[in-house]
Protein backbone atom coordinates (compact mmCIF):
# COMPACT_ATOMS: atom_id res chain seq x y z
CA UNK A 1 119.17 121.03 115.49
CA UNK A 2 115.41 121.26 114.99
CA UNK A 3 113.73 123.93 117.50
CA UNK A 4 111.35 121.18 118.77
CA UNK A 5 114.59 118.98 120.30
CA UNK A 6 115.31 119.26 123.45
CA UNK A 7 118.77 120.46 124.25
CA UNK A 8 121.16 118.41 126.30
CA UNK A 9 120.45 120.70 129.43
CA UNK A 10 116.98 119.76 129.15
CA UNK A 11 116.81 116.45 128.51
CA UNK A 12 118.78 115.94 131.72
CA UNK A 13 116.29 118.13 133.63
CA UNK A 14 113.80 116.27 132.88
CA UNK A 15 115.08 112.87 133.71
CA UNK A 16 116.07 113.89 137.16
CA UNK A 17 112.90 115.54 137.95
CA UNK A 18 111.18 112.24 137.01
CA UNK A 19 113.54 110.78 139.04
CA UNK A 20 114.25 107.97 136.59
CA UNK A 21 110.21 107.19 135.97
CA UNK A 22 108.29 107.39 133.01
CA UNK A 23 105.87 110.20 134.33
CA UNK A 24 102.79 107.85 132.70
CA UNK A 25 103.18 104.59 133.25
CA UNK A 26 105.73 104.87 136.44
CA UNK A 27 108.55 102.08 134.86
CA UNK A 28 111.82 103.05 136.08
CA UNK A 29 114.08 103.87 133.46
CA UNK A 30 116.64 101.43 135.17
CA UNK A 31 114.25 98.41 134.32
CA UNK A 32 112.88 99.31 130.53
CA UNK A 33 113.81 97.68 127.73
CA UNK A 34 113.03 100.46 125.61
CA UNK A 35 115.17 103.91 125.74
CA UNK A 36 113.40 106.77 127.41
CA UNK A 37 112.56 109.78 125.35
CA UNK A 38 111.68 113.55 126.03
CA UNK A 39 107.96 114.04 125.06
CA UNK A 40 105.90 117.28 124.12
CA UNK A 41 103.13 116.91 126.63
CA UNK A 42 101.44 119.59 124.26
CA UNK A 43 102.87 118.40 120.92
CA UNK A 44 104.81 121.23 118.66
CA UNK A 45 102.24 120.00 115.63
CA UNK A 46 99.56 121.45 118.33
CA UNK A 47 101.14 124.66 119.42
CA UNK A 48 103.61 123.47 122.28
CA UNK A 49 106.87 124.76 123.02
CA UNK A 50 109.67 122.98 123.73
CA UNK A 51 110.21 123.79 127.49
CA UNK A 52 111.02 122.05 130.44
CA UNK A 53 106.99 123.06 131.11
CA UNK A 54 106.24 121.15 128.20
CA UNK A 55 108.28 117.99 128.65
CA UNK A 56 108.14 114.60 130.04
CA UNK A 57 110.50 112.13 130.69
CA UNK A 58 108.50 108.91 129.30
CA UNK A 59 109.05 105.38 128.18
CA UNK A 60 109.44 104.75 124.36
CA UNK A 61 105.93 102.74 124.62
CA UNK A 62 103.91 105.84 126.19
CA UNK A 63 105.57 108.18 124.17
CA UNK A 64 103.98 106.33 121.00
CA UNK A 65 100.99 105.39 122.15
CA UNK A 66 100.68 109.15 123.51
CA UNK A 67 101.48 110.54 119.81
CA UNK A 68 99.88 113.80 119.39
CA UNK A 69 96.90 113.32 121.77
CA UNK A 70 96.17 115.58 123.84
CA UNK A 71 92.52 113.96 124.70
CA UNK A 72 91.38 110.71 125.50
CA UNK A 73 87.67 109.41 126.07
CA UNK A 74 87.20 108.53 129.68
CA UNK A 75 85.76 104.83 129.66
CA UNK A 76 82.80 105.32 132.30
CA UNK A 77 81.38 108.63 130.91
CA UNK A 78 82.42 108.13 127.51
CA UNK A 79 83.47 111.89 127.24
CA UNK A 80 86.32 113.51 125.71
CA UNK A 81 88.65 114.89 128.67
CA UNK A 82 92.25 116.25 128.93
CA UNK A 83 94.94 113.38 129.27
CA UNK A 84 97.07 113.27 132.40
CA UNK A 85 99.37 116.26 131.93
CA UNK A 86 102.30 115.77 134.61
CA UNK A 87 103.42 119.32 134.66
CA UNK A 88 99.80 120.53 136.06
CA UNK A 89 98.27 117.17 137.36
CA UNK A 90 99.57 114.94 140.84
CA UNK A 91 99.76 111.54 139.19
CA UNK A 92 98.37 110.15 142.59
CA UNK A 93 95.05 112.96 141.98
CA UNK A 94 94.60 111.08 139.09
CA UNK A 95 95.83 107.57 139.48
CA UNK A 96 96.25 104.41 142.29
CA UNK A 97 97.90 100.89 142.31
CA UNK A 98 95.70 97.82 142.47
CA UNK A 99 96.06 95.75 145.26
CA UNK A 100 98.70 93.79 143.76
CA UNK A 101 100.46 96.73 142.44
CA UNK A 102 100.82 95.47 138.52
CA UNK A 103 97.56 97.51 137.49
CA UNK A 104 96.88 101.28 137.74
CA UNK A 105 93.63 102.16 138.40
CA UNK A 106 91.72 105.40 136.79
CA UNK A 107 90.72 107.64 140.11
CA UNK A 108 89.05 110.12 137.71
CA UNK A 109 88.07 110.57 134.06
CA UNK A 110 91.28 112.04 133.27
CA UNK A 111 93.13 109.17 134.86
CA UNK A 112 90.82 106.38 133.25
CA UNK A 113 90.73 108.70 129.77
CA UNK A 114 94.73 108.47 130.19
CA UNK A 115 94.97 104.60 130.92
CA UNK A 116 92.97 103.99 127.84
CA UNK A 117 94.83 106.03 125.35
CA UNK A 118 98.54 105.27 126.48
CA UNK A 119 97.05 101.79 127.48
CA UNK A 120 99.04 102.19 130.67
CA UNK A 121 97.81 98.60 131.49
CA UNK A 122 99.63 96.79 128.80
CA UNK A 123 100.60 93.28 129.10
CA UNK A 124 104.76 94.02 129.12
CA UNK A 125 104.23 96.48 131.89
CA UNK A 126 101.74 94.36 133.76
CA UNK A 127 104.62 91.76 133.67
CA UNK A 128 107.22 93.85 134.66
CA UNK A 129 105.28 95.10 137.49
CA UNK A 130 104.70 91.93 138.55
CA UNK A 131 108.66 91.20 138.55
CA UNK A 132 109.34 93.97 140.60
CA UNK A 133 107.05 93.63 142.80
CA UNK A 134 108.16 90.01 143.70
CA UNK A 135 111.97 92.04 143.85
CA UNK A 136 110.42 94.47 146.31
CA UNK A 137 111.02 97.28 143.85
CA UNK A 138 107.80 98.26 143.17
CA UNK A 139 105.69 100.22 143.44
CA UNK A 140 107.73 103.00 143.19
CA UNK A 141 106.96 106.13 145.40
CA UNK A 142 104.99 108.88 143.81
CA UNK A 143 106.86 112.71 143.95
């Protein structure tokens, strides 16, 4: 086993801490159609350790989009800035549901700079939002 896979221990560490939600995007795990993977907020090509510090419990699509970014270009300002980083940012700092809780809105560069990047707004997710909402499962509430 490569040093940059998570063990078993962590991989479960993660998931419950996200408590079954891609720490981007917010899908529960229980509703994706893609598997959920362990991501390298700081990716090992740029330095990071594999760490329960340094991992994420995200959905296959953010963890692709995501890649080895570490920096997105926030939208209004059109400067580079940090993306979200859930281990040191409070996704609700950063983030908010539109008022018909399919769309996440950008509360700050790093938030907009993050929506852009992992395109956190993609048409699947805006669907499946929209689905849960109508099941009353959504949105789902922030740690």
């Amino acid at each position: 086993m490569s040093s940059s896979t998570p063990t078993v221990a962590q991989r479960r560490a993660i998931e419950e801490r996200a408590t079954g939600l891609c720490e981007y995007c917010r899908t529960p795990a229980t509703y994706s159609l893609q598997a959920f993977e362990s991501d390298h907020i700081v990716p090992v090509a740029r330095g990071g350790a594999t760490s329960l510090s340094n991992l994420a419990h995200v959905c296959g699509g953010c963890n692709r989009k995501k890649g080895i970014r570490t920096t997105g270009i926030d939208p209004d300002s059109g400067l580079e800035v940090p993306l979200f980083h859930p281990r040191h940012h409070a996704w609700q700092t950063h983030f908010a549901w539109g008022s018909d809780f399919t769309q996440i809105i950008g509360l700050t560069a790093i938030g907009r700079a993050t929506i852009q990047a992992l395109q956190l707004n993609r048409a699947g997710l805006v669907n499946l939002r929209g689905v849960l909402v109508r099941a009353r499962v959504h949105p789902p509430q922030v740690p």
